[in-house]
PDB file of N, CA and C in Angstrom:
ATOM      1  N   UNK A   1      71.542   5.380  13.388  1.00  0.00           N
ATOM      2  CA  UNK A   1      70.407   4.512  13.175  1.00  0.00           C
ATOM      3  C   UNK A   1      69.416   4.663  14.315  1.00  0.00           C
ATOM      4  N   UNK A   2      68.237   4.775  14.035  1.00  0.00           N
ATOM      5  CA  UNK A   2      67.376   5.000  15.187  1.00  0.00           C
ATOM      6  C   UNK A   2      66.625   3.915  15.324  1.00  0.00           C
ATOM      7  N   UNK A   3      66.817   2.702  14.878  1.00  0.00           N
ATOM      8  CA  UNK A   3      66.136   1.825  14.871  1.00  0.00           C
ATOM      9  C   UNK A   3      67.063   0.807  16.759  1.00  0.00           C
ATOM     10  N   UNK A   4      67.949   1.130  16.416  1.00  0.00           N
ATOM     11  CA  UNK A   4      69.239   0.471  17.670  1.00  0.00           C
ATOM     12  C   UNK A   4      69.169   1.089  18.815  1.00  0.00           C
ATOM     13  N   UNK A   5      68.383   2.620  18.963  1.00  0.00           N
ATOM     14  CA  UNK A   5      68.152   3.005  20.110  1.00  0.00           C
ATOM     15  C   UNK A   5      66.709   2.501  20.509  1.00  0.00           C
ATOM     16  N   UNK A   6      65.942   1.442  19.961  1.00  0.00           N
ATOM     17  CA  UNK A   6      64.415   1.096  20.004  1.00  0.00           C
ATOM     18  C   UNK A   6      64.615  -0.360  21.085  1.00  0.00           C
ATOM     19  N   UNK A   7      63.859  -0.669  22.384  1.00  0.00           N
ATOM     20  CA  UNK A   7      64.334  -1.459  22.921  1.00  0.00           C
ATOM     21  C   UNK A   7      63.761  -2.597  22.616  1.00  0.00           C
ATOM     22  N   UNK A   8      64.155  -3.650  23.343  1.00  0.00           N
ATOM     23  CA  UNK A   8      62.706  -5.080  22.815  1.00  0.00           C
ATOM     24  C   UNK A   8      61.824  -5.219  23.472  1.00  0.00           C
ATOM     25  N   UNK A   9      61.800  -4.363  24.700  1.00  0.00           N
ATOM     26  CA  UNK A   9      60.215  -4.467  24.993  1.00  0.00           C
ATOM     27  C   UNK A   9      59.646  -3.414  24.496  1.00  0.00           C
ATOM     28  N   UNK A  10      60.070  -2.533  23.991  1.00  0.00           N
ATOM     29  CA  UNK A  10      59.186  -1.525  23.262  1.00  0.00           C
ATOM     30  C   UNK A  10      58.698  -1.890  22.043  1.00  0.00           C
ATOM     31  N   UNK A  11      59.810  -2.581  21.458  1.00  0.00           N
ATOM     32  CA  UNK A  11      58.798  -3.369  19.977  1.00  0.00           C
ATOM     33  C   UNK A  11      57.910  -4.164  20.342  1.00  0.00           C
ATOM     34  N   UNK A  12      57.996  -4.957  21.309  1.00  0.00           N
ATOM     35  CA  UNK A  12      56.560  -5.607  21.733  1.00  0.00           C
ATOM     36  C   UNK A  12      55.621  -5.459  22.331  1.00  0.00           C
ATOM     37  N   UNK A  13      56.186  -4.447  22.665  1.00  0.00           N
ATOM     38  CA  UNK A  13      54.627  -3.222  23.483  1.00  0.00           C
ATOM     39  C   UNK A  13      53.648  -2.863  22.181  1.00  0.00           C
ATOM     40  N   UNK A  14      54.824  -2.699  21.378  1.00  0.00           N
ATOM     41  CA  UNK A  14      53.638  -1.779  20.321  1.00  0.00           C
ATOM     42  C   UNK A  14      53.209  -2.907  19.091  1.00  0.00           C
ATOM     43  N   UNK A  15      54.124  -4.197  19.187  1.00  0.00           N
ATOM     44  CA  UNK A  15      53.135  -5.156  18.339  1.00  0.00           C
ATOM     45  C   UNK A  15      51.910  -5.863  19.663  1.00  0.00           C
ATOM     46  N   UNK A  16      52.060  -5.961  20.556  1.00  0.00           N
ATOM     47  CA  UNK A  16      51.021  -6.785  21.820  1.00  0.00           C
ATOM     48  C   UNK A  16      49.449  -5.080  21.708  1.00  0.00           C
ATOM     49  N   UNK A  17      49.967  -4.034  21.864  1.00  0.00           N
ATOM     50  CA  UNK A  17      49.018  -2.773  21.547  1.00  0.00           C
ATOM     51  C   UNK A  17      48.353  -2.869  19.710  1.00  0.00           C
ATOM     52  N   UNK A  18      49.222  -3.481  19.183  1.00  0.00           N
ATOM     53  CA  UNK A  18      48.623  -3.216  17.796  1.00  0.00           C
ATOM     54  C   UNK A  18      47.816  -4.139  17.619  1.00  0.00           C
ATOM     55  N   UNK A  19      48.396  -6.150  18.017  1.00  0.00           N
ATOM     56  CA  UNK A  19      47.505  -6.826  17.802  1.00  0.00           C
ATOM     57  C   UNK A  19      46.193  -7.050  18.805  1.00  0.00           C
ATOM     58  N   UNK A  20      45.963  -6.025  19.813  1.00  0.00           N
ATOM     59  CA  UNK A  20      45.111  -5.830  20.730  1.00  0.00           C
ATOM     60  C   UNK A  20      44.077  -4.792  19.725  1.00  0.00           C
ATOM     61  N   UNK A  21      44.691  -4.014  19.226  1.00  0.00           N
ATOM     62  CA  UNK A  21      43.498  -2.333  18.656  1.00  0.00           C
ATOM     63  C   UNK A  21      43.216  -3.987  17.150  1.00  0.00           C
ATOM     64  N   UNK A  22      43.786  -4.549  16.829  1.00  0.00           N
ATOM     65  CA  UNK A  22      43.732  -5.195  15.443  1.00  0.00           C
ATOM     66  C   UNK A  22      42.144  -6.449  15.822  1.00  0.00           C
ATOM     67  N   UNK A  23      42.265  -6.959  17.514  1.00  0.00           N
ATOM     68  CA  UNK A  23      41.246  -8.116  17.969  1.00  0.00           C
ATOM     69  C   UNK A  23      39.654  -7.266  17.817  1.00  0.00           C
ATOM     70  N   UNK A  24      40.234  -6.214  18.416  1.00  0.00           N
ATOM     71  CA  UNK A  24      39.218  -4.989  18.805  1.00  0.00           C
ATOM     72  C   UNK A  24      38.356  -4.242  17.069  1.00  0.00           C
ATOM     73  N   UNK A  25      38.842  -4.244  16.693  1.00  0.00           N
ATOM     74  CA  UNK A  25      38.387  -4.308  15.232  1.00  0.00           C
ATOM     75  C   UNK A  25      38.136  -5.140  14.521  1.00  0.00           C
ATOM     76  N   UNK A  26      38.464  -6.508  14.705  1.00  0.00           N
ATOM     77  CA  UNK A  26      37.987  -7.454  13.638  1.00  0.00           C
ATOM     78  C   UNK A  26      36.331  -7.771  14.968  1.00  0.00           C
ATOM     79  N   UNK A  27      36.527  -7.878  16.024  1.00  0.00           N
ATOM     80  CA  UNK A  27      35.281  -7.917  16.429  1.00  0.00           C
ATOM     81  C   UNK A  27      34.386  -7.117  16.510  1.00  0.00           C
ATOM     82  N   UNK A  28      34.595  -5.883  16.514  1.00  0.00           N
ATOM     83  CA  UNK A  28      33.226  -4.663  16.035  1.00  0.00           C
ATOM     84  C   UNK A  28      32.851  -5.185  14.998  1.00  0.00           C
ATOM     85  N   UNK A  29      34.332  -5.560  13.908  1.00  0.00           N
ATOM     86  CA  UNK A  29      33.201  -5.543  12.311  1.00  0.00           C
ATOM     87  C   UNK A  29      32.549  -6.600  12.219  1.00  0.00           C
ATOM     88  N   UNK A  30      32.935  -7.831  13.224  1.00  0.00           N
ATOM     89  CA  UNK A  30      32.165  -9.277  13.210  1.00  0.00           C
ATOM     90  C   UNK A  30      30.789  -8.670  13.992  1.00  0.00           C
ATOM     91  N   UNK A  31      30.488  -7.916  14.641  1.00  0.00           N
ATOM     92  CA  UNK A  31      29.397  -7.694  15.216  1.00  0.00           C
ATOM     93  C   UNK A  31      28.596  -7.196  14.697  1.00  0.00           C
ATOM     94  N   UNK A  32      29.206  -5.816  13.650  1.00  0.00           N
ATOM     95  CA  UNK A  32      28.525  -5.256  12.864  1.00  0.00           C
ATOM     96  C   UNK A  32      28.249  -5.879  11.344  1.00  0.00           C
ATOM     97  N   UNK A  33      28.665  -6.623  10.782  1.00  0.00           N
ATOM     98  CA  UNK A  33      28.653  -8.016  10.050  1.00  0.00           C
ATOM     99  C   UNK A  33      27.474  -8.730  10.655  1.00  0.00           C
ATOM    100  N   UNK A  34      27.231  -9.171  12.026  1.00  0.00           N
ATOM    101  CA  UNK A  34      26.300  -9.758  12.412  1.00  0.00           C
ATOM    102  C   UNK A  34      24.894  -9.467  12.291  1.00  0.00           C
ATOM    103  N   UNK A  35      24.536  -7.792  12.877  1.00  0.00           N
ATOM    104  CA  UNK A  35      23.809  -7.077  13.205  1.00  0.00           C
ATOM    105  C   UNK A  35      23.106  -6.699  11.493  1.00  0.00           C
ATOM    106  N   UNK A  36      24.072  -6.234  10.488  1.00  0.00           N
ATOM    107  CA  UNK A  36      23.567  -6.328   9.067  1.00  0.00           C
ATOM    108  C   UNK A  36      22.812  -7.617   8.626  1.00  0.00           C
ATOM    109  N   UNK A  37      23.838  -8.634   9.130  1.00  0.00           N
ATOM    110  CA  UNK A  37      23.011 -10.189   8.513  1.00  0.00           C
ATOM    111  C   UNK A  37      21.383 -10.049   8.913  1.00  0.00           C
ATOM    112  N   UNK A  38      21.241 -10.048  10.467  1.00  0.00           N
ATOM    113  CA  UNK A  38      19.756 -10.217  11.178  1.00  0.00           C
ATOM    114  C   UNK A  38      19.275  -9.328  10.419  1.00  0.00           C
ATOM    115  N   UNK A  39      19.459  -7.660  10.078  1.00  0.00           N
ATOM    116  CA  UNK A  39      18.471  -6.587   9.695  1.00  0.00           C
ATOM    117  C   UNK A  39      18.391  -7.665   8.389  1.00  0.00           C
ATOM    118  N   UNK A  40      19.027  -7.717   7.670  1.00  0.00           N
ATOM    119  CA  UNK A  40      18.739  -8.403   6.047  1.00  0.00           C
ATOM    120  C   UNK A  40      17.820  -9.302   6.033  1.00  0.00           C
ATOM    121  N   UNK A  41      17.966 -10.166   7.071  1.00  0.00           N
ATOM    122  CA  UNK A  41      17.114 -11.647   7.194  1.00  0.00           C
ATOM    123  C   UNK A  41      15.354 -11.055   7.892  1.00  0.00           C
ATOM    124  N   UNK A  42      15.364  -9.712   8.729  1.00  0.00           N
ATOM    125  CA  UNK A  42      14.002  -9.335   8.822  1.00  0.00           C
ATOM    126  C   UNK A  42      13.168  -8.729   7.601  1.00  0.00           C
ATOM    127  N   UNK A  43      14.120  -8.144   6.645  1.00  0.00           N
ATOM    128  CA  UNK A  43      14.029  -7.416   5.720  1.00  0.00           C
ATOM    129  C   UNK A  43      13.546  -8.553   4.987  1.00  0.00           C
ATOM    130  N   UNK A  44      13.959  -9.237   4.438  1.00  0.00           N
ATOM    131  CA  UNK A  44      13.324 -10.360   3.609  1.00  0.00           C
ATOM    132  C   UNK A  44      12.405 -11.134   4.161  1.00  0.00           C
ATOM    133  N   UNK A  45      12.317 -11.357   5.248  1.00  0.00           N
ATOM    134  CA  UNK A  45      11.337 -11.863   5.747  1.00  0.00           C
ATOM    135  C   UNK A  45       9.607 -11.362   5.779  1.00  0.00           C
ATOM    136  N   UNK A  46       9.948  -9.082   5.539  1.00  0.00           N
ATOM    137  CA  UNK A  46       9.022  -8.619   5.850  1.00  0.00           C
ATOM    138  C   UNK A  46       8.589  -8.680   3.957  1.00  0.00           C
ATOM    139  N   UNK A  47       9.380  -8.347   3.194  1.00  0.00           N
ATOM    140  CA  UNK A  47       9.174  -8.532   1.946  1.00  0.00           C
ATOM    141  C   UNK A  47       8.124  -9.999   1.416  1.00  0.00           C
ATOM    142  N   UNK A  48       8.837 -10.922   1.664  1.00  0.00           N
ATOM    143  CA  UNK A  48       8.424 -12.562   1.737  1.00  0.00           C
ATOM    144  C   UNK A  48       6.766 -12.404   2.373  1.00  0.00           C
ATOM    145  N   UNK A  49       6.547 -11.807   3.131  1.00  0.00           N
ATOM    146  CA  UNK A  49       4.897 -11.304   3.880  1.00  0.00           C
ATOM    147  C   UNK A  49       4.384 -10.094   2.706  1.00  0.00           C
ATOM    148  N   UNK A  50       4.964  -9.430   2.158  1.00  0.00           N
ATOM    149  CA  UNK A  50       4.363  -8.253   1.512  1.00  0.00           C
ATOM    150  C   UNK A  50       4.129  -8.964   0.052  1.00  0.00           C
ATOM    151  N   UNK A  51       4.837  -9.694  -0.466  1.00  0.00           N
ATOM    152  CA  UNK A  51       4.812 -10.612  -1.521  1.00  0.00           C
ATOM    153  C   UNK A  51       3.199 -11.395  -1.031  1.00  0.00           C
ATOM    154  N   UNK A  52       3.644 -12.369  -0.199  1.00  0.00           N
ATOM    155  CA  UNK A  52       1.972 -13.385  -0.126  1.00  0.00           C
ATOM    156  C   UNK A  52       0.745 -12.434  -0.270  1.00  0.00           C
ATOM    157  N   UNK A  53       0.936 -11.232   0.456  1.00  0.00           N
ATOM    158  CA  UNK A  53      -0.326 -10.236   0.745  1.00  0.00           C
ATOM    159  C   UNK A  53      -0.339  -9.859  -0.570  1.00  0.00           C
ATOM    160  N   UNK A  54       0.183  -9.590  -1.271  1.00  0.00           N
ATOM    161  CA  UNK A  54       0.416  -8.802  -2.990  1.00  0.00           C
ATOM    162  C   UNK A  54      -0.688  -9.944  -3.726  1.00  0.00           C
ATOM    163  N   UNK A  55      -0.276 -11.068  -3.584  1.00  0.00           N
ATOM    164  CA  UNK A  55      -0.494 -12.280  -4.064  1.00  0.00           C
ATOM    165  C   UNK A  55      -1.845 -12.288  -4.024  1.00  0.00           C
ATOM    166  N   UNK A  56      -1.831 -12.548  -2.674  1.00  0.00           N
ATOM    167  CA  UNK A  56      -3.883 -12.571  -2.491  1.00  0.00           C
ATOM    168  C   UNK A  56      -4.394 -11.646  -2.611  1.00  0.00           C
ATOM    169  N   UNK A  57      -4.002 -10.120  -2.730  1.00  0.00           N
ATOM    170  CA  UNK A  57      -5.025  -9.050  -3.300  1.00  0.00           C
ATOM    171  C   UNK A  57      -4.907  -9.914  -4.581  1.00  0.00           C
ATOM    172  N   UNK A  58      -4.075  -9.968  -5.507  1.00  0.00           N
ATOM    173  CA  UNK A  58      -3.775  -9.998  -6.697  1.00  0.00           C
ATOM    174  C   UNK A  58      -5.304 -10.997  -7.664  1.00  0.00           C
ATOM    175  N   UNK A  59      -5.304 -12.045  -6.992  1.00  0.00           N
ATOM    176  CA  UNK A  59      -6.290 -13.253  -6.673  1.00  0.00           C
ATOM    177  C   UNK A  59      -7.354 -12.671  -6.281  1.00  0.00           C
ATOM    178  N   UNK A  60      -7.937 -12.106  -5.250  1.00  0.00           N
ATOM    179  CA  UNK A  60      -8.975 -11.304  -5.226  1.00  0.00           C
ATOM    180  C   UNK A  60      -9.680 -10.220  -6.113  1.00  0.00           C
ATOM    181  N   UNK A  61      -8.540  -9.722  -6.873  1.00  0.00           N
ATOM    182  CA  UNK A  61      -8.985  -8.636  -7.541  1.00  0.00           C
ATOM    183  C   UNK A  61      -8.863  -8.783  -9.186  1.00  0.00           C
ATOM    184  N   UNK A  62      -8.600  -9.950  -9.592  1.00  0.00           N
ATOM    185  CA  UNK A  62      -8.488 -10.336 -10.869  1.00  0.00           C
ATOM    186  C   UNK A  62      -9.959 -10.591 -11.638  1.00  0.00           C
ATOM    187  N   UNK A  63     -10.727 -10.636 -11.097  1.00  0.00           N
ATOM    188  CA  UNK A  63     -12.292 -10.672 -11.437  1.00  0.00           C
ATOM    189  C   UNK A  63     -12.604  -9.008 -11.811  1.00  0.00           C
ATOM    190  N   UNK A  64     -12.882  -7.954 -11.332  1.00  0.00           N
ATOM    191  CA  UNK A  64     -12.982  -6.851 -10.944  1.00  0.00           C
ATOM    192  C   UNK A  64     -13.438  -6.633 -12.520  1.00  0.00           C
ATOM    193  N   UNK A  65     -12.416  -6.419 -13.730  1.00  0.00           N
ATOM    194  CA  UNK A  65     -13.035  -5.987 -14.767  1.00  0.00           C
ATOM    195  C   UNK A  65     -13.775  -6.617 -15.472  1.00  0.00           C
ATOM    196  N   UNK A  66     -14.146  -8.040 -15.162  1.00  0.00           N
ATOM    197  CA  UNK A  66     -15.194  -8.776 -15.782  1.00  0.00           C
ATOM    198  C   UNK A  66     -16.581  -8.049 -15.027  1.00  0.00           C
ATOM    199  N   UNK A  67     -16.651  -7.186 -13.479  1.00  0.00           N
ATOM    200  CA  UNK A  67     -17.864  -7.120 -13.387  1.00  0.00           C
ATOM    201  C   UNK A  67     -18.213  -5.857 -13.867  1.00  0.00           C
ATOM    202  N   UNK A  68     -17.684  -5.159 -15.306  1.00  0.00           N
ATOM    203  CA  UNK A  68     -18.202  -4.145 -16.569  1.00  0.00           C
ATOM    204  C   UNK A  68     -19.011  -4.829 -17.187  1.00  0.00           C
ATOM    205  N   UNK A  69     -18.597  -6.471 -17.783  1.00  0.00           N
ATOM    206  CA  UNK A  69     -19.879  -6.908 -18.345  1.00  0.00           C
ATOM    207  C   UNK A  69     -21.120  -7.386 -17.804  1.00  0.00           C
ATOM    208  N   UNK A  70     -20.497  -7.746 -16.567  1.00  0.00           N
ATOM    209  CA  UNK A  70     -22.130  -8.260 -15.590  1.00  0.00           C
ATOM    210  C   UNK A  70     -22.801  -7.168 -15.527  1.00  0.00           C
ATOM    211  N   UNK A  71     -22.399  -5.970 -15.591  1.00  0.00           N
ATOM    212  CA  UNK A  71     -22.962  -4.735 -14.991  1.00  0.00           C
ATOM    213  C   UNK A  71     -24.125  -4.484 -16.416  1.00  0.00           C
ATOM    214  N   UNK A  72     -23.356  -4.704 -17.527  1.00  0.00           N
ATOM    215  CA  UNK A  72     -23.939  -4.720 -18.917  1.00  0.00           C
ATOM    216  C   UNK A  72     -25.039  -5.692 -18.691  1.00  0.00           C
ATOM    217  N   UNK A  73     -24.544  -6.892 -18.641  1.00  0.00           N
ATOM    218  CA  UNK A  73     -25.736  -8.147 -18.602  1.00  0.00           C
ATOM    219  C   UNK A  73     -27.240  -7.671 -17.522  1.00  0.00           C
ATOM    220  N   UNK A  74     -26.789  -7.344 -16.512  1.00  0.00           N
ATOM    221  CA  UNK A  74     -27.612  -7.003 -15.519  1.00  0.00           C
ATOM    222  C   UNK A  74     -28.952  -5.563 -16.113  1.00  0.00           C
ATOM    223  N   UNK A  75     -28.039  -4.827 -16.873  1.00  0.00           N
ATOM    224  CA  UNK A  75     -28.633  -3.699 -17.465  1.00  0.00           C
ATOM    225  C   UNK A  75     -30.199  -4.394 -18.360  1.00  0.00           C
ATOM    226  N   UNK A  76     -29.347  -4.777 -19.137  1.00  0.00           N
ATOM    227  CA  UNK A  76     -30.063  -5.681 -20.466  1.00  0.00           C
ATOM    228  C   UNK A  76     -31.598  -6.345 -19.611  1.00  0.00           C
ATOM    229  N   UNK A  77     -30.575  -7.235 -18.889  1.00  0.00           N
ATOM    230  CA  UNK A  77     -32.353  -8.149 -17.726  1.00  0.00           C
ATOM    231  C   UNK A  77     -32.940  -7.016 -17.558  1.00  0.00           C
ATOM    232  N   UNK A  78     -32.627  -6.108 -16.935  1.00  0.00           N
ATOM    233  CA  UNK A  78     -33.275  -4.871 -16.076  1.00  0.00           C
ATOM    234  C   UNK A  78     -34.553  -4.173 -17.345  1.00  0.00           C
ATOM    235  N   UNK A  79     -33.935  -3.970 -18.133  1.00  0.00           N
ATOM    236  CA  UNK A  79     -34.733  -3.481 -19.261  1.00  0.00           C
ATOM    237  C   UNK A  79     -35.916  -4.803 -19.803  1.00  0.00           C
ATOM    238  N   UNK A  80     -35.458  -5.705 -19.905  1.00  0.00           N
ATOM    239  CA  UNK A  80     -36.026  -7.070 -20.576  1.00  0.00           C
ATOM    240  C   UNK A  80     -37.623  -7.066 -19.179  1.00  0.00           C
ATOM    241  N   UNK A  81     -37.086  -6.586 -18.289  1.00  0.00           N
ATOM    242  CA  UNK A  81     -38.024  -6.712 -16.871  1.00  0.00           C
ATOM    243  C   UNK A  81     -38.606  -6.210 -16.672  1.00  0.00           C
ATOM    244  N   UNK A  82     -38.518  -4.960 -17.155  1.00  0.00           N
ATOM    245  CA  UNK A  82     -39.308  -3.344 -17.155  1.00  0.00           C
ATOM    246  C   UNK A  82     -40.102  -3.734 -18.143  1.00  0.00           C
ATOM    247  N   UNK A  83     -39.812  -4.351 -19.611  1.00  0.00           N
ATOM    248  CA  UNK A  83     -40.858  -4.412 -20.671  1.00  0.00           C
ATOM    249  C   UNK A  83     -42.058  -5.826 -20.187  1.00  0.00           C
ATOM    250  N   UNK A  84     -41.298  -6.813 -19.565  1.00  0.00           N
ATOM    251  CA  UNK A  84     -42.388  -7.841 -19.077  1.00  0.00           C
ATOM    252  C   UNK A  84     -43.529  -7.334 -17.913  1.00  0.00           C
ATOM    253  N   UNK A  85     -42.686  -6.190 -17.421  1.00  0.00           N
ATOM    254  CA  UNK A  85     -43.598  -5.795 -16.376  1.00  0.00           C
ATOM    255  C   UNK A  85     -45.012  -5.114 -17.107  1.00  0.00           C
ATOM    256  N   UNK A  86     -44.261  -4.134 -17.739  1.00  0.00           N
ATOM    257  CA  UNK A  86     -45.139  -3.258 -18.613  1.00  0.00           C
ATOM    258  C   UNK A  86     -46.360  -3.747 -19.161  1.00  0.00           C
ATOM    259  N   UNK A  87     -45.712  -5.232 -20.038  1.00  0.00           N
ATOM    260  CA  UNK A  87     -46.659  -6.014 -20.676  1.00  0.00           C
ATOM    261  C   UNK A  87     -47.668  -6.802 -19.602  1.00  0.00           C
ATOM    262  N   UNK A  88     -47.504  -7.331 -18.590  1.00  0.00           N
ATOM    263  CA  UNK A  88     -47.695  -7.753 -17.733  1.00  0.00           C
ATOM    264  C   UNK A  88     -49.233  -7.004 -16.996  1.00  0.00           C
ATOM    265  N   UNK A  89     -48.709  -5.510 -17.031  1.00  0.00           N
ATOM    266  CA  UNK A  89     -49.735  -4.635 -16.661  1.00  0.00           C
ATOM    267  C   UNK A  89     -50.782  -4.136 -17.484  1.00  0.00           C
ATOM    268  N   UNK A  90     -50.452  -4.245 -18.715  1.00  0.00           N
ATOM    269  CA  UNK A  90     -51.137  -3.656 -19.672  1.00  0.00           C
ATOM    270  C   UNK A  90     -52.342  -5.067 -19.593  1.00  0.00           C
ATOM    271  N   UNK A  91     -51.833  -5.959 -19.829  1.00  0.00           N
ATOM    272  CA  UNK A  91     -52.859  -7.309 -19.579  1.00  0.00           C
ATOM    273  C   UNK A  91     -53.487  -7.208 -18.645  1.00  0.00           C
ATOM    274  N   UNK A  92     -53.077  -7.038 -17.597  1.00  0.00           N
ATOM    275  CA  UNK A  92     -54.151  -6.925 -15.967  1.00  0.00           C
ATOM    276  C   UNK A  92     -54.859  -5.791 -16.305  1.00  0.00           C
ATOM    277  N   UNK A  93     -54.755  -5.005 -16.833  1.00  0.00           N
ATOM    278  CA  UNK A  93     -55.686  -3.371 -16.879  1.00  0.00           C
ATOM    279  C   UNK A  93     -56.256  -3.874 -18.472  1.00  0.00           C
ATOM    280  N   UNK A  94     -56.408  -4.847 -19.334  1.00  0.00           N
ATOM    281  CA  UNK A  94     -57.601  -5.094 -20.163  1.00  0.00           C
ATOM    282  C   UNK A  94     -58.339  -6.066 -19.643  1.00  0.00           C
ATOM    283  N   UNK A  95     -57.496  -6.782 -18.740  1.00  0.00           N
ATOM    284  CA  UNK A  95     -58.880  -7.929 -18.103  1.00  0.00           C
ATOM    285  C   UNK A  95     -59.547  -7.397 -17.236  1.00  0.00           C
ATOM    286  N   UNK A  96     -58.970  -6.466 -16.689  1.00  0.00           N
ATOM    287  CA  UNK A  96     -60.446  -5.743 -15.282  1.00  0.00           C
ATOM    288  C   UNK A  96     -61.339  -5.149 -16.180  1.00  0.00           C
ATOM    289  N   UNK A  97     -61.106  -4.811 -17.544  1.00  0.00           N
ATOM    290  CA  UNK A  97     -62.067  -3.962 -18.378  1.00  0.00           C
ATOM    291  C   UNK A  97     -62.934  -4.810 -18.644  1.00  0.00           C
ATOM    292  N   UNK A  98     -62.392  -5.822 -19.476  1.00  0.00           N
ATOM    293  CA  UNK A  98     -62.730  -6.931 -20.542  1.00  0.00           C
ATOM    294  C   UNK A  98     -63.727  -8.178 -20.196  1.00  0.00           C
ATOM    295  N   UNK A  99     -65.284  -8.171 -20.094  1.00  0.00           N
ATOM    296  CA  UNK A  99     -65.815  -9.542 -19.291  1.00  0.00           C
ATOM    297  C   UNK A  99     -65.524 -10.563 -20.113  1.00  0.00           C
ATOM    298  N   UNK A 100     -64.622 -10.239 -21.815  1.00  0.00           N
ATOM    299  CA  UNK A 100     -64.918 -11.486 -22.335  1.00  0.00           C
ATOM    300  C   UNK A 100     -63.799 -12.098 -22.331  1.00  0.00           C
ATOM    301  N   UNK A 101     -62.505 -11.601 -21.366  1.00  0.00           N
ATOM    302  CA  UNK A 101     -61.218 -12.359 -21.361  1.00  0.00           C
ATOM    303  C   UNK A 101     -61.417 -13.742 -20.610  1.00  0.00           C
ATOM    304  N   UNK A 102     -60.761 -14.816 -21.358  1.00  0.00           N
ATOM    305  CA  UNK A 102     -59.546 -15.352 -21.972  1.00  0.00           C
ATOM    306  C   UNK A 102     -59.966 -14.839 -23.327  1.00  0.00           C
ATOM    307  N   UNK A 103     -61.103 -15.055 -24.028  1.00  0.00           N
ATOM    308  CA  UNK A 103     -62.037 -15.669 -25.325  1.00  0.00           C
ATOM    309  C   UNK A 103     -61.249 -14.037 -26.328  1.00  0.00           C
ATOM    310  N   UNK A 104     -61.411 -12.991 -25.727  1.00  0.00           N
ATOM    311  CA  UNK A 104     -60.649 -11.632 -26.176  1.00  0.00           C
ATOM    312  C   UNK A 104     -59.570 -12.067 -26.518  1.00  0.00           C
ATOM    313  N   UNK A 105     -58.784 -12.537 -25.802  1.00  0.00           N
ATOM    314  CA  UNK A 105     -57.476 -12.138 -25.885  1.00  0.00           C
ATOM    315  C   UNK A 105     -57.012 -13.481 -27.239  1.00  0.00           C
ATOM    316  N   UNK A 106     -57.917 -14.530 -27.489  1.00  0.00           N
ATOM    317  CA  UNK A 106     -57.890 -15.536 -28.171  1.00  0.00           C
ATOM    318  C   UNK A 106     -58.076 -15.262 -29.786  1.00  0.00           C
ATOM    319  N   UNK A 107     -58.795 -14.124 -29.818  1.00  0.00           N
ATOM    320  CA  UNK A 107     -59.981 -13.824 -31.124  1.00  0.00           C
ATOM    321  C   UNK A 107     -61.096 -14.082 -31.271  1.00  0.00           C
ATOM    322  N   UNK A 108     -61.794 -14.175 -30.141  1.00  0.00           N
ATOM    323  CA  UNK A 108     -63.228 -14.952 -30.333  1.00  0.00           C
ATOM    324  C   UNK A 108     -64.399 -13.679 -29.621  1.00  0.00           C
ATOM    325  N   UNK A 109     -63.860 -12.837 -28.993  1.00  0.00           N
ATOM    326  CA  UNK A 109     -64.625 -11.615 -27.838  1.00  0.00           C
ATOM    327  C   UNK A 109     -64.187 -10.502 -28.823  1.00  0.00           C
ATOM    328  N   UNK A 110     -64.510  -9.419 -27.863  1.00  0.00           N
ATOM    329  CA  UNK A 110     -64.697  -8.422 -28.448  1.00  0.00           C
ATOM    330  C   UNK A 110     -63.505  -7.834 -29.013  1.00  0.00           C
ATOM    331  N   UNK A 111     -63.426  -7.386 -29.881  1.00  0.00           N
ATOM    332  CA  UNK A 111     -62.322  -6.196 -31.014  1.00  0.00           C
ATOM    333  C   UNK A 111     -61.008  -7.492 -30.991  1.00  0.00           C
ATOM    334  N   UNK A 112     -61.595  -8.839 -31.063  1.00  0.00           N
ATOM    335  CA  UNK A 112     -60.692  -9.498 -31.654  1.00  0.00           C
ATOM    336  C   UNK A 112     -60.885  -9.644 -33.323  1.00  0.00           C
TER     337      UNK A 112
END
């Protein structure tokens, strides 16, 4: 039997060495357990910031394809402005002609 040539302080050498390598390992992995928790908790934290920022572009930029129709609307005035102008001018260039404007432009002057 080779167990009877094993002494008793040698069995407790090597359980006092085992539950020593056994302290030594449950505390790395408690450390490294630790060290994961904090990275996780910055990690969500930086997410939780990339979220709000998402948010307020999101809010900022939700208008954006409504300004296709302003762009339309704006067109439309633009044209509507060009023809008042037009008209506008065409009137000023018959009254510098015309001595009998308002009464012309009424039906009462000339080539009314």
């Amino acid at each position: 039997m080779i167990l009877a040539q094993v002494s008793p302080v040698a069995v407790y050498t090597v359980w006092w060495v085992s539950l020593a390598l056994g302290v030594v390992v449950i505390a790395a992995v408690a450390v490294l357990l630790a060290l994961i928790v904090r990275t996780a908790r910055r990690i969500e934290g930086a997410v939780a910031e990339i979220w709000t920022v998402g948010q307020r572009i999101a809010n900022n930029t939700v208008h954006i394809p409504l300004l296709h129709r302003t762009n339309q609307v704006v067109d439309a005035i633009l044209e509507r402005a060009a023809g008042i102008d037009a008209a506008a001018a065409a009137i000023e260039e018959h009254a510098r002609d015309c001595p009998g404007c308002p009464q012309c432009v009424l039906g009462r002057g000339r080539g009314g």
